[in-house]
Each structure stands twice: as structure tokens, then as C-alpha cells.
N, C-alpha and C. Protein backbone atom coordinates (compact mmCIF):
# COMPACT_ATOMS: atom_id res chain seq x y z
N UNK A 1 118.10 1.62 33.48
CA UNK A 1 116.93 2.11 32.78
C UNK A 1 115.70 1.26 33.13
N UNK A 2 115.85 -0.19 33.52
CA UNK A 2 114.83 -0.99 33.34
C UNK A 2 113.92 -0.90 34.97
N UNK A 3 114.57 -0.31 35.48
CA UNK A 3 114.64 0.27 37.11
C UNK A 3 113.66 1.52 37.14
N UNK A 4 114.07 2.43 36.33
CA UNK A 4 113.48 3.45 36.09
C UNK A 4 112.51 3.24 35.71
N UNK A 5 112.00 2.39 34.67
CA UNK A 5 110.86 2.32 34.14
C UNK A 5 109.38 1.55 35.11
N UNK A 6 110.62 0.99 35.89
CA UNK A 6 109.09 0.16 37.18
C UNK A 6 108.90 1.16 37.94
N UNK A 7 109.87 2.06 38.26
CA UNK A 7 109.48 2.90 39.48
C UNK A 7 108.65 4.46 38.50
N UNK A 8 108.63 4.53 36.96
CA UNK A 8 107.80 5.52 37.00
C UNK A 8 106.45 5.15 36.79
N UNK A 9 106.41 3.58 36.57
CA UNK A 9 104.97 2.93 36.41
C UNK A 9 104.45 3.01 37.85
N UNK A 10 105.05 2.90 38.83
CA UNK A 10 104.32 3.07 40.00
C UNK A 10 103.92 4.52 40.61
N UNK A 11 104.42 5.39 39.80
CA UNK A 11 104.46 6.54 39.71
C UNK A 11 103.02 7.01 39.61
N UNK A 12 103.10 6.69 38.13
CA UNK A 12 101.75 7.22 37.32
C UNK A 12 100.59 6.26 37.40
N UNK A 13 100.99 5.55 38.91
CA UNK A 13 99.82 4.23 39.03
C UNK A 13 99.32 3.52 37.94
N UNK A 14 99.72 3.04 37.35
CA UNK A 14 99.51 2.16 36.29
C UNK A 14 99.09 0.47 36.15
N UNK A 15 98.46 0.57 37.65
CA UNK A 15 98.13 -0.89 37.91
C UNK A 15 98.81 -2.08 38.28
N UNK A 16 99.20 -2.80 37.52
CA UNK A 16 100.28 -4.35 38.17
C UNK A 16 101.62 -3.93 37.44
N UNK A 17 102.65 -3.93 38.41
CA UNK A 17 103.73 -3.13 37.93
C UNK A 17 104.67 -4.18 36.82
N UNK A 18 105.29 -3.40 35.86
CA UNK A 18 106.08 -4.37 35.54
C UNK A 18 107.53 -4.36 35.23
N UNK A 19 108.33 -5.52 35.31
CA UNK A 19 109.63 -5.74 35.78
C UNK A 19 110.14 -5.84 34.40
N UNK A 20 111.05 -5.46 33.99
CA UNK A 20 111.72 -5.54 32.99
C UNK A 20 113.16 -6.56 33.52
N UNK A 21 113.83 -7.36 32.18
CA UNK A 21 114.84 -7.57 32.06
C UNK A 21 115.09 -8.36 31.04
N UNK A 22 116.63 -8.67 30.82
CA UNK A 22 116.92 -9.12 29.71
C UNK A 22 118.37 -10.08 29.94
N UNK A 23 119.31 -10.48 29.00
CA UNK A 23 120.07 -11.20 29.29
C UNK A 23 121.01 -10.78 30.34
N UNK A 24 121.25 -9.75 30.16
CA UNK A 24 122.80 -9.19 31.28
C UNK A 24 121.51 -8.71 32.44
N UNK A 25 120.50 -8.26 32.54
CA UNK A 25 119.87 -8.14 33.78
C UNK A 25 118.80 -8.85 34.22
N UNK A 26 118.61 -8.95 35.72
CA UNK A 26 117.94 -10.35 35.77
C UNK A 26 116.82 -9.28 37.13
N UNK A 27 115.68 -9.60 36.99
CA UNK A 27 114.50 -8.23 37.77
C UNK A 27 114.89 -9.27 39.05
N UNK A 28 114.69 -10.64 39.12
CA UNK A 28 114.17 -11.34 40.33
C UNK A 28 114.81 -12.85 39.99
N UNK A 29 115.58 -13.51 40.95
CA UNK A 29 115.63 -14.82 41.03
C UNK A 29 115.02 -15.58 40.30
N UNK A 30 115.07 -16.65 39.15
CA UNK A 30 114.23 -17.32 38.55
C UNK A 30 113.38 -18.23 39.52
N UNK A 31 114.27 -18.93 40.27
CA UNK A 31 113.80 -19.83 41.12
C UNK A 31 112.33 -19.28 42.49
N UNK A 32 112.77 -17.98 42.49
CA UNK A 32 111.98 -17.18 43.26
C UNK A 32 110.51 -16.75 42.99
N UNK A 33 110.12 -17.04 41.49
CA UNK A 33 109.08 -16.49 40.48
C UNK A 33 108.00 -17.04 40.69
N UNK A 34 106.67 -17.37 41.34
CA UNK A 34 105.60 -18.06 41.22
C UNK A 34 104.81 -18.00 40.06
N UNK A 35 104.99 -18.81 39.59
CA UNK A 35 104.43 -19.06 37.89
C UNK A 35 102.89 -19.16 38.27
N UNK A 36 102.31 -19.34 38.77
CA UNK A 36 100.19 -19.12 39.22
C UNK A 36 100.41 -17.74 38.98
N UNK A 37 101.32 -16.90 39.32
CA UNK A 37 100.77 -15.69 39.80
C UNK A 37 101.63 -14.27 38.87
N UNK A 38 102.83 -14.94 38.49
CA UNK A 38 103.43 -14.10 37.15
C UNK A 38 103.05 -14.63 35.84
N UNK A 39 103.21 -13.09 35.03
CA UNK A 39 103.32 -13.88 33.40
C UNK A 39 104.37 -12.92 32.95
N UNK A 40 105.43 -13.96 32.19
CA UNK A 40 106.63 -13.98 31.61
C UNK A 40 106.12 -13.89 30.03
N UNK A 41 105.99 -12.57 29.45
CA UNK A 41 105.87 -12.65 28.34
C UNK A 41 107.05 -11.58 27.90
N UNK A 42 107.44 -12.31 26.50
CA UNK A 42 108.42 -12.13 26.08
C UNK A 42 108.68 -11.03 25.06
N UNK A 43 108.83 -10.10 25.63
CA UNK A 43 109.01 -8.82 24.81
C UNK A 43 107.51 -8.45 23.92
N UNK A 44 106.40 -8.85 25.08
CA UNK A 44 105.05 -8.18 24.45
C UNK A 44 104.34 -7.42 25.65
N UNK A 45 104.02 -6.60 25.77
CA UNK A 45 103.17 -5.99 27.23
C UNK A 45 101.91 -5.22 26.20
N UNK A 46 100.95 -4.97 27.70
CA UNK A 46 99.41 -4.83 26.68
C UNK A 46 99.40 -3.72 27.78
N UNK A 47 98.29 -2.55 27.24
CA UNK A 47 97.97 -2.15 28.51
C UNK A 47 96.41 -1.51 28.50
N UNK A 48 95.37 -0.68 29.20
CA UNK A 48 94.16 -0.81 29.95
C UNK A 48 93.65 -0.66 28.05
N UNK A 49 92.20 -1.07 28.70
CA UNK A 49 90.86 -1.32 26.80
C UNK A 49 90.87 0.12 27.31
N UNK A 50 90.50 0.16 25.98
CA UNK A 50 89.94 1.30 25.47
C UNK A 50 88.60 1.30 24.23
N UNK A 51 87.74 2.37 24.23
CA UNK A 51 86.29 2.45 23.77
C UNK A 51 87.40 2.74 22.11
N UNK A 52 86.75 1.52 20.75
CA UNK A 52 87.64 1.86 19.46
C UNK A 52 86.32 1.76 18.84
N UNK A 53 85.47 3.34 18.29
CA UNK A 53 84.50 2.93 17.12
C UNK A 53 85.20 3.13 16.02
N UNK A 54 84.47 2.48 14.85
CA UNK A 54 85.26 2.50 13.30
C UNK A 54 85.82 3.96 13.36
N UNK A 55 85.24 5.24 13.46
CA UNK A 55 86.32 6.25 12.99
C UNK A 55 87.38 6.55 13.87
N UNK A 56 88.02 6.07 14.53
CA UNK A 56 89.11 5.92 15.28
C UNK A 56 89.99 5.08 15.21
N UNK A 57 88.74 3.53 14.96
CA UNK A 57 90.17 2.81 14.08
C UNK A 57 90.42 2.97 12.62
N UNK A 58 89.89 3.78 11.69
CA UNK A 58 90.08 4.49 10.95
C UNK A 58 91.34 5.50 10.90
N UNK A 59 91.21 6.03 11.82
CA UNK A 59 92.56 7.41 12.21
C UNK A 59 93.61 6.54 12.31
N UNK A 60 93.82 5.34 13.28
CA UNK A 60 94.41 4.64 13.66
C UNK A 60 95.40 3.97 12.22
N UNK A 61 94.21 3.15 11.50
CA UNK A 61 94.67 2.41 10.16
C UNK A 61 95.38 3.85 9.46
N UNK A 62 95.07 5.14 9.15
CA UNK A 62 95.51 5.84 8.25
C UNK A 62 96.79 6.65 9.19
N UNK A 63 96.83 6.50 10.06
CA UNK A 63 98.24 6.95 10.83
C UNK A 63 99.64 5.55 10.92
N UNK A 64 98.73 4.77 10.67
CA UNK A 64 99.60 3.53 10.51
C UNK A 64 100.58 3.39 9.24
N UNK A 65 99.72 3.98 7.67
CA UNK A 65 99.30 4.13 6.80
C UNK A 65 100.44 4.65 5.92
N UNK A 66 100.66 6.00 6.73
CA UNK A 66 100.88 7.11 6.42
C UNK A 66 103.05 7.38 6.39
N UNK A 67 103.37 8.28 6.23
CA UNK A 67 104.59 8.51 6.00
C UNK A 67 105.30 8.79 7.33
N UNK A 68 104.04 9.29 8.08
CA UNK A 68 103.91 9.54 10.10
C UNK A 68 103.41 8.15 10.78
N UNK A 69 104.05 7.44 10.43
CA UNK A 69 103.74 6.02 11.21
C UNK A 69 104.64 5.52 11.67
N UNK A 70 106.21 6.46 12.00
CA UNK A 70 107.02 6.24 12.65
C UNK A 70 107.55 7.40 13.26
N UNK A 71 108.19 6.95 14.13
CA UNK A 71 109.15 7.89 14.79
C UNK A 71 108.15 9.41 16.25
N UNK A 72 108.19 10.09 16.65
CA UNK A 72 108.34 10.59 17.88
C UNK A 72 106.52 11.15 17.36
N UNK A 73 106.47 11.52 16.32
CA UNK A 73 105.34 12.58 15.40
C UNK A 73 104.03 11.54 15.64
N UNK A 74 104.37 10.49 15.32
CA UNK A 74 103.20 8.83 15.45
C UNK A 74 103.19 8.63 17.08
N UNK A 75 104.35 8.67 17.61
CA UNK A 75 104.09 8.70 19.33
C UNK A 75 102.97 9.51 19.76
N UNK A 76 103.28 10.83 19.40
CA UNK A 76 102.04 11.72 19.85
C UNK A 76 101.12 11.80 19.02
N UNK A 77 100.58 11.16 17.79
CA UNK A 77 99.32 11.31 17.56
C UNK A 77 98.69 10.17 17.83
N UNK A 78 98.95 9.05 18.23
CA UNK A 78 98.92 7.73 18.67
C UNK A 78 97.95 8.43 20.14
N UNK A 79 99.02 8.72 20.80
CA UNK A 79 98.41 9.16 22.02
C UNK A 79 97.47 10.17 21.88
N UNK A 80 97.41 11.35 21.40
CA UNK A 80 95.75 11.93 21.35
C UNK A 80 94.74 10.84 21.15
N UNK A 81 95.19 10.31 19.66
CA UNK A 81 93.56 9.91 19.31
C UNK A 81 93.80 8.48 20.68
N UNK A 82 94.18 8.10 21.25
CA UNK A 82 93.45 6.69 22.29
C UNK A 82 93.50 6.98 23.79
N UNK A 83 94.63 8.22 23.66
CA UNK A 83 94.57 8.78 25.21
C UNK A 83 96.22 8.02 26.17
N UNK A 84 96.64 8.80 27.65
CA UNK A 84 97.69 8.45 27.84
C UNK A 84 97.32 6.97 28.92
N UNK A 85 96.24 6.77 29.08
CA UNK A 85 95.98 4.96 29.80
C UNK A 85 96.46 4.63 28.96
N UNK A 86 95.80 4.49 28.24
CA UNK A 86 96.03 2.97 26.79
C UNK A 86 97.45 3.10 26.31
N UNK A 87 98.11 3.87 26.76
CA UNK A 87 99.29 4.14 26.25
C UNK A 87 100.38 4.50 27.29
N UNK A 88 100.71 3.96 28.32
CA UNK A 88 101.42 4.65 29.56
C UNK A 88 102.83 5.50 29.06
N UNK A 89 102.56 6.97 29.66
CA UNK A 89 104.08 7.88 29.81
C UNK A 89 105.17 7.12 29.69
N UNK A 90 105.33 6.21 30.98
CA UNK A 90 106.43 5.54 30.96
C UNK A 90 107.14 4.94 29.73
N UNK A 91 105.94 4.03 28.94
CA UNK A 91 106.56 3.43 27.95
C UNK A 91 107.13 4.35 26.91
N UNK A 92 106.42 5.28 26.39
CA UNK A 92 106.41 6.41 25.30
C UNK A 92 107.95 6.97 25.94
N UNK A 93 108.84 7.41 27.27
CA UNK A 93 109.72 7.78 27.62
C UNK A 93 110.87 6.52 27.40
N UNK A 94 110.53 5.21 27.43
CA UNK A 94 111.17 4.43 27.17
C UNK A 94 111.68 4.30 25.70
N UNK A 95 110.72 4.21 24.36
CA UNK A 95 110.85 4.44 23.53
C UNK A 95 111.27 5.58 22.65
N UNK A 96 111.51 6.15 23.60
CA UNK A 96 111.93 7.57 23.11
C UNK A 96 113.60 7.58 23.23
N UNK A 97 114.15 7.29 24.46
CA UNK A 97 115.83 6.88 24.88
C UNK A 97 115.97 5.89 23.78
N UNK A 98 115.48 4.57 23.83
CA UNK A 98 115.79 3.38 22.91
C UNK A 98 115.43 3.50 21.38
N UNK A 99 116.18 4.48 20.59
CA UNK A 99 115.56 4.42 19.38
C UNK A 99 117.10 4.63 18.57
N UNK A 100 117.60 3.09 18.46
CA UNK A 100 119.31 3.01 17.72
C UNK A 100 119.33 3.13 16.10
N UNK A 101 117.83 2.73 15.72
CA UNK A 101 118.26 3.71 13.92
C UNK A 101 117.06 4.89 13.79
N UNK A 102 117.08 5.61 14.63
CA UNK A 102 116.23 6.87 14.67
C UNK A 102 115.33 6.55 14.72
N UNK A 103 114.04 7.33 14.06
CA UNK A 103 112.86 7.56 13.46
C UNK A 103 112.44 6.12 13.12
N UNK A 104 112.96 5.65 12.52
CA UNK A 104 112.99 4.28 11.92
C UNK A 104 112.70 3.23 12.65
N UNK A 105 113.35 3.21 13.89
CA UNK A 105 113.20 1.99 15.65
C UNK A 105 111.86 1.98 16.04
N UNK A 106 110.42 2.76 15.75
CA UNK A 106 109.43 2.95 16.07
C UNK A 106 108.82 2.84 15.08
N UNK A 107 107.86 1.38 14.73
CA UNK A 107 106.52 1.98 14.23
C UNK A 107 105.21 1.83 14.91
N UNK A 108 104.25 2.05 14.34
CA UNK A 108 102.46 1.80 14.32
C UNK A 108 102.15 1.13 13.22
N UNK A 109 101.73 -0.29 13.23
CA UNK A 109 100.94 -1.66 12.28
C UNK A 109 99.19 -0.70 12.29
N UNK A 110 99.15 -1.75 11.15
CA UNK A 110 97.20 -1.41 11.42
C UNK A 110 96.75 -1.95 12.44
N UNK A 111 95.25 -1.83 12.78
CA UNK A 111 94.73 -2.78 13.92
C UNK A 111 94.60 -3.72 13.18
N UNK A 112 94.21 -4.34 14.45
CA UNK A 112 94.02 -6.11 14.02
C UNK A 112 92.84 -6.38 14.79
N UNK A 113 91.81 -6.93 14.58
CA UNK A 113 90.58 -7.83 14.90
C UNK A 113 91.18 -9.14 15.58
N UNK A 114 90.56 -9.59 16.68
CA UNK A 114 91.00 -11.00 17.50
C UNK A 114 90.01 -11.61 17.05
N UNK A 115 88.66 -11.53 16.51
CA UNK A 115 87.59 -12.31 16.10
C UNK A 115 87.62 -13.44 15.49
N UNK A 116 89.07 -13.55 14.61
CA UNK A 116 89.28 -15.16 14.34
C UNK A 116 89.53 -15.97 14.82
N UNK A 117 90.65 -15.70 16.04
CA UNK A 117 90.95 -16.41 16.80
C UNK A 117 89.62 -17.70 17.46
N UNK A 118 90.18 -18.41 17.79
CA UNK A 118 89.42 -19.70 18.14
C UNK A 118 89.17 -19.50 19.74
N UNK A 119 87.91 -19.45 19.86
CA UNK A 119 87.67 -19.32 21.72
C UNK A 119 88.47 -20.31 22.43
N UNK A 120 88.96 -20.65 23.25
CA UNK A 120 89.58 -21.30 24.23
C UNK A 120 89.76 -20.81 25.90
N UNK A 121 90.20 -21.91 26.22
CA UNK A 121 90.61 -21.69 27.58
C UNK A 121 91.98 -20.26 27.60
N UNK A 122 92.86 -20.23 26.67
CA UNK A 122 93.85 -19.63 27.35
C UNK A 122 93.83 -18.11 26.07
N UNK A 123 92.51 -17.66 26.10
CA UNK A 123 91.94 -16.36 25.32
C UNK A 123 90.57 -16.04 25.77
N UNK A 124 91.08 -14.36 26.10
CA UNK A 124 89.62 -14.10 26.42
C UNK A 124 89.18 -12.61 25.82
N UNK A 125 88.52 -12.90 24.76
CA UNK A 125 87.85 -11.96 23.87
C UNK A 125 87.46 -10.60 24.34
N UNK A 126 86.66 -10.87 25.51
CA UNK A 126 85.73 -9.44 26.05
C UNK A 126 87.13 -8.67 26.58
N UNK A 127 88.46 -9.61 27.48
CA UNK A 127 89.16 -8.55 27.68
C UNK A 127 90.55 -8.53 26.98
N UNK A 128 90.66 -8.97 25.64
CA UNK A 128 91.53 -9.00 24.55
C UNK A 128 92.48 -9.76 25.41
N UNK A 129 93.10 -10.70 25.40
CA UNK A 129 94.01 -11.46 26.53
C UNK A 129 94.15 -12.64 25.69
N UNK A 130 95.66 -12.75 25.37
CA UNK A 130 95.40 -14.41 24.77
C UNK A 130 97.12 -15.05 25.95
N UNK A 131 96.72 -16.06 26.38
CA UNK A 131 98.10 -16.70 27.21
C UNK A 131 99.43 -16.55 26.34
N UNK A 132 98.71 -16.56 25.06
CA UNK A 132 100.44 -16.82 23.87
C UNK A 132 101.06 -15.21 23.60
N UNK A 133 99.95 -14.66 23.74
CA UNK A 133 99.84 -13.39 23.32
C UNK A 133 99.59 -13.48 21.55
N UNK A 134 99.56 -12.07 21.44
CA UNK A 134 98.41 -11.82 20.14
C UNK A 134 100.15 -11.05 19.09
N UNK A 135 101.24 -10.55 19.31
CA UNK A 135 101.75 -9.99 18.62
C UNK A 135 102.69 -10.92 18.05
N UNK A 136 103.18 -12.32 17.21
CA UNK A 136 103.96 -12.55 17.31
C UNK A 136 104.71 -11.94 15.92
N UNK A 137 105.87 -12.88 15.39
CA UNK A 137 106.93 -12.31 14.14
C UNK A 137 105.87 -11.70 12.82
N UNK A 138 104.94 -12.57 12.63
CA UNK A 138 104.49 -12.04 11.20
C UNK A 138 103.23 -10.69 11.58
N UNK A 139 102.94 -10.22 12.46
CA UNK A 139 102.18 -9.48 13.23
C UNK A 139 103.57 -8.20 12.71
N UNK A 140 104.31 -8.29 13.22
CA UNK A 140 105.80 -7.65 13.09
C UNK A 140 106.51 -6.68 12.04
N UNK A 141 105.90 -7.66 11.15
CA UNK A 141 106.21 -7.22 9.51
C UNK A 141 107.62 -6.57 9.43
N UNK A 142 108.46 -7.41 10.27
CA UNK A 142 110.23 -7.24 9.63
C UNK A 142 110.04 -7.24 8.37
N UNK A 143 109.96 -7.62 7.06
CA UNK A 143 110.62 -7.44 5.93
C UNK A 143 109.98 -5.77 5.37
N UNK A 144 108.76 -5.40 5.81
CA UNK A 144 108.63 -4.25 5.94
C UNK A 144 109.31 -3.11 6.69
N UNK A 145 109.68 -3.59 7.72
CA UNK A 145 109.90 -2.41 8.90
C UNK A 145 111.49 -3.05 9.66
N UNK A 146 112.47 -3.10 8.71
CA UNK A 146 113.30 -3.91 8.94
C UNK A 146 114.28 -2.91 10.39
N UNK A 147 114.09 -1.63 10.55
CA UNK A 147 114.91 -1.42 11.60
C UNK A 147 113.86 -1.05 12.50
N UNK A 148 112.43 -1.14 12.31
CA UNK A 148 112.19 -1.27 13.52
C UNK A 148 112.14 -2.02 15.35
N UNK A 149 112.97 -1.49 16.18
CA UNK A 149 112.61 -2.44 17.08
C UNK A 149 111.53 -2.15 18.18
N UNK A 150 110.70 -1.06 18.12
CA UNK A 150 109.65 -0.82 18.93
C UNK A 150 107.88 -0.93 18.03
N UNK A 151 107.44 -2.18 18.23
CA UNK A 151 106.39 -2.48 17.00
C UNK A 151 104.91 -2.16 18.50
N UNK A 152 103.71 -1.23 17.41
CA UNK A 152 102.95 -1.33 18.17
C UNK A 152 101.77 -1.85 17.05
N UNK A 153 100.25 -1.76 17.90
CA UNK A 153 99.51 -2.41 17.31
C UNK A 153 98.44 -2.52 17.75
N UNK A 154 97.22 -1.81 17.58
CA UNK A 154 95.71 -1.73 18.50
C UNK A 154 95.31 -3.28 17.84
N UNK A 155 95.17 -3.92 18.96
CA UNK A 155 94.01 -5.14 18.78
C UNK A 155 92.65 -5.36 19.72
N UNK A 156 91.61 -5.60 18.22
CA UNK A 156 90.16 -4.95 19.04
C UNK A 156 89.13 -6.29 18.86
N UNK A 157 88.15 -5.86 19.65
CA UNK A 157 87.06 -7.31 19.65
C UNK A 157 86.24 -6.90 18.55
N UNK A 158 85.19 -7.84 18.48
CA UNK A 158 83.98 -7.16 17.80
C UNK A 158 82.93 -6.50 19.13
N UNK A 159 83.16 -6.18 19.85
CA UNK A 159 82.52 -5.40 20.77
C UNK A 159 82.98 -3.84 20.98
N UNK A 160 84.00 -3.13 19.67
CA UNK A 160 84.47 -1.98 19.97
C UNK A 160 84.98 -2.10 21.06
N UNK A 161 85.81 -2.79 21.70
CA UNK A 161 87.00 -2.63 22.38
C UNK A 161 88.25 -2.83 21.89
N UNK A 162 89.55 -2.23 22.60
CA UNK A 162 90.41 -2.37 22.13
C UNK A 162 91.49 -2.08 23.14
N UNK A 163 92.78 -3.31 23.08
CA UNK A 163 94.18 -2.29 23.50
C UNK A 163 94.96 -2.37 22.71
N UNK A 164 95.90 -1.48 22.84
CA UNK A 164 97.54 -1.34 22.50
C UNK A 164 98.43 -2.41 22.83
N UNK A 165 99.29 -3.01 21.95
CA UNK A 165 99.96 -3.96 22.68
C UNK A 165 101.54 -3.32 22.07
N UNK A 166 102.50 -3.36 22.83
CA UNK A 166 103.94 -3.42 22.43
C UNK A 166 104.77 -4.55 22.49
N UNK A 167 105.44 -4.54 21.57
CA UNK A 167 106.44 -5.96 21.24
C UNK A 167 107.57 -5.39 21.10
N UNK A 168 108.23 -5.16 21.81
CA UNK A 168 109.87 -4.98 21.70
C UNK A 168 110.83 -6.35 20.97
N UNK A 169 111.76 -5.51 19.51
CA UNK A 169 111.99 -7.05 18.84
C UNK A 169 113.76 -6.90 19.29
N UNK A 170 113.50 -7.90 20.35
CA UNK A 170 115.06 -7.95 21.19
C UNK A 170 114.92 -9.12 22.46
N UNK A 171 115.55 -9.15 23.18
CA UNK A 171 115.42 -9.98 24.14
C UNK A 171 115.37 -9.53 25.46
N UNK A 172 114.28 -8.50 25.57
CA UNK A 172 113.68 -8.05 27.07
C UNK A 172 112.19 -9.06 27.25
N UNK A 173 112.58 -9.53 28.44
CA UNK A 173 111.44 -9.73 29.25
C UNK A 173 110.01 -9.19 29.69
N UNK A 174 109.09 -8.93 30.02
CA UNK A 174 108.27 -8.57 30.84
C UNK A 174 107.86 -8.99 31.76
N UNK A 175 107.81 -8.95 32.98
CA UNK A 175 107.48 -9.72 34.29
C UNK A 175 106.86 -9.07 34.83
N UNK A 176 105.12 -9.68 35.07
CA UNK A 176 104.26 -8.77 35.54
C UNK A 176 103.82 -9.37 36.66
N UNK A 177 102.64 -8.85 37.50
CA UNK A 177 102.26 -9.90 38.23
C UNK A 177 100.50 -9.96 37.64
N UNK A 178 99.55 -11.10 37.73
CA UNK A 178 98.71 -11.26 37.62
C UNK A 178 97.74 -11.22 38.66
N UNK A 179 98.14 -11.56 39.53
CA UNK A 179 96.47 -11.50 40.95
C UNK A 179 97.04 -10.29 41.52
């Protein structure tokens, strides 16, 4: 599956491809990996900004909200209101196979504002990017969403931008490349 999913990202051109794996599968040699030029983030992938004025993240917060903030029904209204960039086919087909307590394995969080965050070297605001990444456990809200394992989550600047980020809560990889 994790095969499938690089080769339909290259498919639907989706920019810097990315490698999936996890304990029993391994994308590439560890030793082989140029760390300048990959990032190994751990069950979080982001993908292209998107234009977010308040009534959208509005739709967004009240689809989050709502009784439709899980399962296949939130997939596709997710995707109208931000569009299929901000949201790649691929993944939405991924999440769709991987869903072991139904309806339930998928939600949508509210957005989240990065504006608190502290400027630094390893965050960059204008293009939502933090080195640690932005989704971690309490972002997550397990004691809320206890069988979910596909967590999503628009995070936006104060410049009306915004992406989608996914956090898969398991032990897949992401291996992308950066330059």
C-alpha cells in the first residue's frame, strides 16, 4: 500500500514525493538517507497553502464542530470547501482503505492559528513550516477522539494563509525530500 501511495503522488504530480514506512517496512536504507536534504517526520505530512478568509475558516471550525466531522461525509466536504491541492487524492484514498474502527478512524480538529508560536530559526510563518512540526499529542485530542487514527487540522497565519496537515496516530514514517 505504502508503494501505491508514492506512485499515485507522482501521478497526480504532487510536488516532492513522499515515501512512506513503518516498522515491518523500510522505503530506503537508513544509512543511505541524506539528512540536509530529507525530512523524517513522524507520522505528520502538510501539503500546498491555501487562500483561508474567516468564512471558510468558519465552515471549517463548524464542520469540525459538527456530528459530520468524521468519517468519509467530512472527507468530502473538507475537500470542496479548500479544494483537492490542499488536500491530495492520494491521501483521501489512503484514508479511506485504513479506517479499522469505521467512521470513527477519521476526524477534522478546529483550525489552529501558528501566531503564538515564537519566531525562530526552525519556523517559518509566511509558509506555515515549523522543523518540529505543528501537530503534536495534545493538538490530537485522544481523550476526545479516542479511535481516531487519521487526525486532520487546517493551520493558518495571520496573513489568511493556510494548510492542512495530517498526523497519522501509529508508527508510519514520512520521508520526503526537501531541495
Amino acid at each position: 500500500m505504502f508503494h501505491r501511495l508514492a506512485l499515485e503522488a507522482i501521478k497526480e504530480g504532487q510536488g516532492s514525493l513522499v515515501w512512506l514506512s513503518d516498522k515491518r517496512i523500510s522505503a530506503v536504507a537508513t544509512s543511505s538517507i541524506d539528512k540536509s536534504t530529507v525530512d523524517l517526520n513522524r507520522g505528520e505530512m502538510s501539503f500546498s497553502l491555501f487562500d483561508l478568509p474567516d468564512d471558510k475558516r468558519a465552515l471549517l471550525d463548524a464542520l469540525a464542530d459538527s456530528n459530520n466531522s468524521f468519517g468519509p461525509q467530512m472527507i468530502e466536504r473538507l475537500t470542496e470547501t479548500i479544494g483537492d491541492t490542499p488536500f491530495p487524492k492520494y491521501v483521501r484514498k489512503y484514508i479511506g482503505r485504513v479506517m479499522p474502527n469505521g467512521e470513527q478512524s477519521v476526524v477534522l480538529h478546529r483550525c489552529s492559528t501558528i501566531e503564538g508560536y515564537a519566531d525562530g530559526p526552525d519556523i517559518n510563518k509566511d509558509k506555515i513550516t515549523r522543523k518540529k512540526g505543528f501537530f503534536g499529542k495534545s493538538q490530537m485530542e485522544q481523550d476526545r477522539h479516542p479511535q481516531a487514527v487519521h487526525h486532520l487540522r487546517v493551520f493558518y497565519n495571520g496573513k489568511g494563509r493556510a494548510r492542512l496537515f495530517y498526523k497519522f496516530a501509529g508508527s508510519i514514517v514520512f520521508i520526503q525530500n526537501t531541495k
